[in-house]
N, C-alpha and C. Protein backbone atom coordinates (compact mmCIF):
# COMPACT_ATOMS: atom_id res chain seq x y z
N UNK A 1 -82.99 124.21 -78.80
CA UNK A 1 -83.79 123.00 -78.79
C UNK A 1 -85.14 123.34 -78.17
N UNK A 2 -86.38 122.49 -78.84
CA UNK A 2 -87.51 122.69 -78.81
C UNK A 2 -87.69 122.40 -76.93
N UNK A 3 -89.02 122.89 -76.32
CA UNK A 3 -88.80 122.29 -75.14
C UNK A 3 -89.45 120.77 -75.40
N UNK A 4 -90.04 120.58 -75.79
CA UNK A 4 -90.82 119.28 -77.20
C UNK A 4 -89.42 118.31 -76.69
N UNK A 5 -89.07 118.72 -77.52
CA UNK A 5 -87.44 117.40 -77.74
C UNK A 5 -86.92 117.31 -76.73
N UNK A 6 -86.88 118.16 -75.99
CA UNK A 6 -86.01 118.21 -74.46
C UNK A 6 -86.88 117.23 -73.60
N UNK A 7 -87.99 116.86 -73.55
CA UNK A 7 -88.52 116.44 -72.59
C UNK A 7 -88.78 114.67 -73.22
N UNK A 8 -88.71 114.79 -74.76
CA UNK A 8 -88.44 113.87 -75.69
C UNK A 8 -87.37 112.82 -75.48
N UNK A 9 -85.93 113.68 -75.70
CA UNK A 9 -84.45 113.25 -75.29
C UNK A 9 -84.48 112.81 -73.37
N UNK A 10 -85.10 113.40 -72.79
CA UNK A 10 -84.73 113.46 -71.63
C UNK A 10 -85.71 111.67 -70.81
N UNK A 11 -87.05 111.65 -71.64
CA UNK A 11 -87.71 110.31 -71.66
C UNK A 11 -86.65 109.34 -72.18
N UNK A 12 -86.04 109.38 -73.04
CA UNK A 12 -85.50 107.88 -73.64
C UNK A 12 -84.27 107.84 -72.92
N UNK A 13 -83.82 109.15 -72.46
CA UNK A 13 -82.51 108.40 -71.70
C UNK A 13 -82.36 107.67 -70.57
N UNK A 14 -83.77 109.07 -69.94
CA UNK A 14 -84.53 107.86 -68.62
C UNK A 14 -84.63 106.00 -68.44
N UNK A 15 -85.37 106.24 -69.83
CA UNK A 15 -85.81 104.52 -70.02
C UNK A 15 -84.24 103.86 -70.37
N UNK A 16 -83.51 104.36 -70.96
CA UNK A 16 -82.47 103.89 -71.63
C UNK A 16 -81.66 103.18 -69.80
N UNK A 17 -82.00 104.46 -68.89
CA UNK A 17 -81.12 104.33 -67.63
C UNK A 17 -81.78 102.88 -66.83
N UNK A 18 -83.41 103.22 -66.96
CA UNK A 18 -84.26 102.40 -66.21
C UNK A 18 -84.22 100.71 -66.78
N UNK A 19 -84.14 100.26 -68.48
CA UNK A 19 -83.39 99.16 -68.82
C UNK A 19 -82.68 98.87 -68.42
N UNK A 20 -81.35 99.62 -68.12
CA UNK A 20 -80.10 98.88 -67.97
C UNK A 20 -79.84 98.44 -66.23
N UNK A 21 -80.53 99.52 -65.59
CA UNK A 21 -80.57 98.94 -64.18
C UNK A 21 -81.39 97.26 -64.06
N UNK A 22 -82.48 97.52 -64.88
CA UNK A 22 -82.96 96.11 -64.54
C UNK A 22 -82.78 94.74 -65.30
N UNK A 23 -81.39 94.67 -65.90
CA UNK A 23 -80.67 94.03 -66.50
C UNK A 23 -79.51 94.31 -65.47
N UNK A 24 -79.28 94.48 -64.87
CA UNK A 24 -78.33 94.48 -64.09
C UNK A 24 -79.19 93.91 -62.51
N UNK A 25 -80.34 94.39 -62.58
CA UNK A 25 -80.74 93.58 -61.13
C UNK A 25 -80.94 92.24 -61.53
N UNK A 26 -81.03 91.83 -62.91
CA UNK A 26 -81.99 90.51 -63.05
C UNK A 26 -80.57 89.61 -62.77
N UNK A 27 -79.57 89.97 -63.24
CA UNK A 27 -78.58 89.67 -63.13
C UNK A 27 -77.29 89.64 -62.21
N UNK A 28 -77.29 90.16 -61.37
CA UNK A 28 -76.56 90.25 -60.00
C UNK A 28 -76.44 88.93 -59.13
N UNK A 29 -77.91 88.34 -59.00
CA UNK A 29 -77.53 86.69 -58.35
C UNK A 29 -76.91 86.10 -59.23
N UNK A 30 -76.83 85.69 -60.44
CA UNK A 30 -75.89 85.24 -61.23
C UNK A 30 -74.46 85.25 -61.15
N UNK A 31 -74.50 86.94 -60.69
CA UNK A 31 -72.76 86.93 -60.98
C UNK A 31 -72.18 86.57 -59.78
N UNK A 32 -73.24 87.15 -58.42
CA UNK A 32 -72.88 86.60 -56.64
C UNK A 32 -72.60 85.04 -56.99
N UNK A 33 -73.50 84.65 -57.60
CA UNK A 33 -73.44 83.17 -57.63
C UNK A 33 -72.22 82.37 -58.11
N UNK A 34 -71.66 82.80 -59.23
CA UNK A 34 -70.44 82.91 -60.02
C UNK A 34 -69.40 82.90 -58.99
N UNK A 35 -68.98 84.08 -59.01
CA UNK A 35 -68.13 84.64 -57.75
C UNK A 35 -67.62 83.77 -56.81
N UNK A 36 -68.96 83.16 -56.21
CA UNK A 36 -69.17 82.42 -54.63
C UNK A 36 -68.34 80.97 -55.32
N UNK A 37 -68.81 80.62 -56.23
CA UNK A 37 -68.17 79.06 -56.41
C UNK A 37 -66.68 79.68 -57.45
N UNK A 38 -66.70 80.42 -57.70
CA UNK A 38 -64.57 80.69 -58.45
C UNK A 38 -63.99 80.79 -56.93
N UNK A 39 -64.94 81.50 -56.18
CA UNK A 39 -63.97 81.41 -54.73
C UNK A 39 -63.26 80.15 -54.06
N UNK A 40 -64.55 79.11 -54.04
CA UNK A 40 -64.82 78.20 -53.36
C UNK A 40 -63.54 77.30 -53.97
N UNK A 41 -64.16 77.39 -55.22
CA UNK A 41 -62.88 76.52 -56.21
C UNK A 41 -61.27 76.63 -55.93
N UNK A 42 -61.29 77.85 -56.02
CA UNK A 42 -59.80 78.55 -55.84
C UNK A 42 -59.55 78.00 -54.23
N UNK A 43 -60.24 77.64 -53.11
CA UNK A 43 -60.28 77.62 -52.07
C UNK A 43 -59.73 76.05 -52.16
N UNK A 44 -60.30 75.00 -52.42
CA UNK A 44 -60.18 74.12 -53.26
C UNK A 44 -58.92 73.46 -53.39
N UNK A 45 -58.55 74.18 -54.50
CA UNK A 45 -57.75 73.68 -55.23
C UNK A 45 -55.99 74.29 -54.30
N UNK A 46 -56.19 75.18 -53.36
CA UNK A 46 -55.18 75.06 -52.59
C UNK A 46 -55.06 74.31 -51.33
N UNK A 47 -56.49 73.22 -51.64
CA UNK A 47 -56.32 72.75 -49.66
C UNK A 47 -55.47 71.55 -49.79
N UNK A 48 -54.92 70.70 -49.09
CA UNK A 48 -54.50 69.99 -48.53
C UNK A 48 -54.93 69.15 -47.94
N UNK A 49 -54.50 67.74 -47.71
CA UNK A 49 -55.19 66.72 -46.55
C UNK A 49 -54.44 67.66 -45.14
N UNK A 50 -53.05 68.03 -45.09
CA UNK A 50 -52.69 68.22 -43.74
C UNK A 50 -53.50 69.94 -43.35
N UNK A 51 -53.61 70.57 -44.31
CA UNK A 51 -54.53 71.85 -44.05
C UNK A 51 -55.74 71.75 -43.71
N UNK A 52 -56.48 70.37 -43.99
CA UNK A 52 -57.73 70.02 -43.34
C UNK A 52 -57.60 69.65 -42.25
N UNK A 53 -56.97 68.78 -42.11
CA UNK A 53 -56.92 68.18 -40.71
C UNK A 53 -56.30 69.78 -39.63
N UNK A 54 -55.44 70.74 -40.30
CA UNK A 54 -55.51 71.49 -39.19
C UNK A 54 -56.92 72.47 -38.92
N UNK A 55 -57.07 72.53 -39.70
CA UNK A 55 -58.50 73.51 -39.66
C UNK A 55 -59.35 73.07 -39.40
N UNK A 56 -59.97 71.60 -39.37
CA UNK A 56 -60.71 70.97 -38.68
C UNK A 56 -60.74 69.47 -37.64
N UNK A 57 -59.46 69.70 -37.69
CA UNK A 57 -59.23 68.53 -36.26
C UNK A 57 -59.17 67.31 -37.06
N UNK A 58 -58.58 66.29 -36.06
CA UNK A 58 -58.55 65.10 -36.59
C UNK A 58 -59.64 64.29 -37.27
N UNK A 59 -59.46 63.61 -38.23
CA UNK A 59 -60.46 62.81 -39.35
C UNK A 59 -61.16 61.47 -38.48
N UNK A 60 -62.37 61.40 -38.81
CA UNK A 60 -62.56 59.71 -38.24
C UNK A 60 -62.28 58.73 -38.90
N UNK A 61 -61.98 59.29 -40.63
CA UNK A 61 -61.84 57.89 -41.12
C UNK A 61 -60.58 58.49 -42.32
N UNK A 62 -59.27 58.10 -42.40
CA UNK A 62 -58.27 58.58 -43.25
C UNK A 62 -58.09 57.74 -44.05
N UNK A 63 -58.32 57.31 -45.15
CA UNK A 63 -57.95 56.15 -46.32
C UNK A 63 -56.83 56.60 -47.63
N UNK A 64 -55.82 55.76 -48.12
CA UNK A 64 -56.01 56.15 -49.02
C UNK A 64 -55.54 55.63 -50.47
N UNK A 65 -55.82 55.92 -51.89
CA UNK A 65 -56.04 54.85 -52.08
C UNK A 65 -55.59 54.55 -53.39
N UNK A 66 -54.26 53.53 -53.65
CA UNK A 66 -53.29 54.06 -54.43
C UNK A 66 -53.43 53.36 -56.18
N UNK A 67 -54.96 52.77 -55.89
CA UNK A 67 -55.03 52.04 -57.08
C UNK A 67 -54.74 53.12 -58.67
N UNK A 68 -54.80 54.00 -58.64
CA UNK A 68 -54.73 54.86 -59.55
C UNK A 68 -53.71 55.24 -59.81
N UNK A 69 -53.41 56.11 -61.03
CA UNK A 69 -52.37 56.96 -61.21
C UNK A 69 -51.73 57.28 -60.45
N UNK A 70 -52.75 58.37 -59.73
CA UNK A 70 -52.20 59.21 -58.20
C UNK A 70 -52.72 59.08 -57.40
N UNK A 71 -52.42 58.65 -56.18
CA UNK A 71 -52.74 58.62 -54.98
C UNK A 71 -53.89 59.50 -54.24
N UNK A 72 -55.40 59.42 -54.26
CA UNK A 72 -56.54 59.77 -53.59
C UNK A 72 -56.73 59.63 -52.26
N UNK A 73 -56.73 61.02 -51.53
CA UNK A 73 -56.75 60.21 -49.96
C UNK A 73 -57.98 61.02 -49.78
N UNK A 74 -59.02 60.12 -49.23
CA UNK A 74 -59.73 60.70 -48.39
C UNK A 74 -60.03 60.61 -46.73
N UNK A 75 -60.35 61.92 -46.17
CA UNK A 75 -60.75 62.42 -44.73
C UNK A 75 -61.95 62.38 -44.74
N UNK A 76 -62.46 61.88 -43.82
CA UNK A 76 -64.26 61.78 -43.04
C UNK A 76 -63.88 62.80 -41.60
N UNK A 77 -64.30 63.08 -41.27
CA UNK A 77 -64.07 64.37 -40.52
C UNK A 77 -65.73 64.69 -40.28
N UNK A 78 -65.54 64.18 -38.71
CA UNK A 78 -66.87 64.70 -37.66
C UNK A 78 -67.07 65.84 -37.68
N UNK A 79 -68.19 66.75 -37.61
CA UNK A 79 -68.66 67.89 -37.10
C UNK A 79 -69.37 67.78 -35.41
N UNK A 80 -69.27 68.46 -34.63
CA UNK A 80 -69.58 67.69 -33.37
C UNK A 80 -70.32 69.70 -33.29
């Protein structure tokens, strides 16, 4: 191989490398972002009224409220 082509081949793979990194930086808060709320969700969807109240102390205001299907309770819960 020519040294021509070598330095030819060796430019586009560069750029080929230097694209894909910055498609990958443009994109990284996206996927953190992603991530952060499947967590949150998943976090979520295993809590509990009595797992709240242990993890953050007693509620100021406990209601709850059975007009529905299923039973909605909500906790008001001070931050002090």
């Amino acid at each position: 191989m020519k040294p021509e082509y070598k330095i030819v081949a060796a430019t586009v793979v560069l750029s080929a490398v230097v694209a894909t990194a910055a498609v990958v930086m443009m994109k990284l808060p996206r996927w953190r972002q992603r991530a952060k709320e499947q967590h949150q969700e998943s976090v979520l969807q295993g809590m509990t009224p009595d797992k709240a109240i242990a993890l953050c102390g007693h509620p100021v205001l406990d209601e709850t409220q059975a007009s529905q299907p299923t039973a909605t309770r909500r906790l008001v819960i001070r931050n002090d």
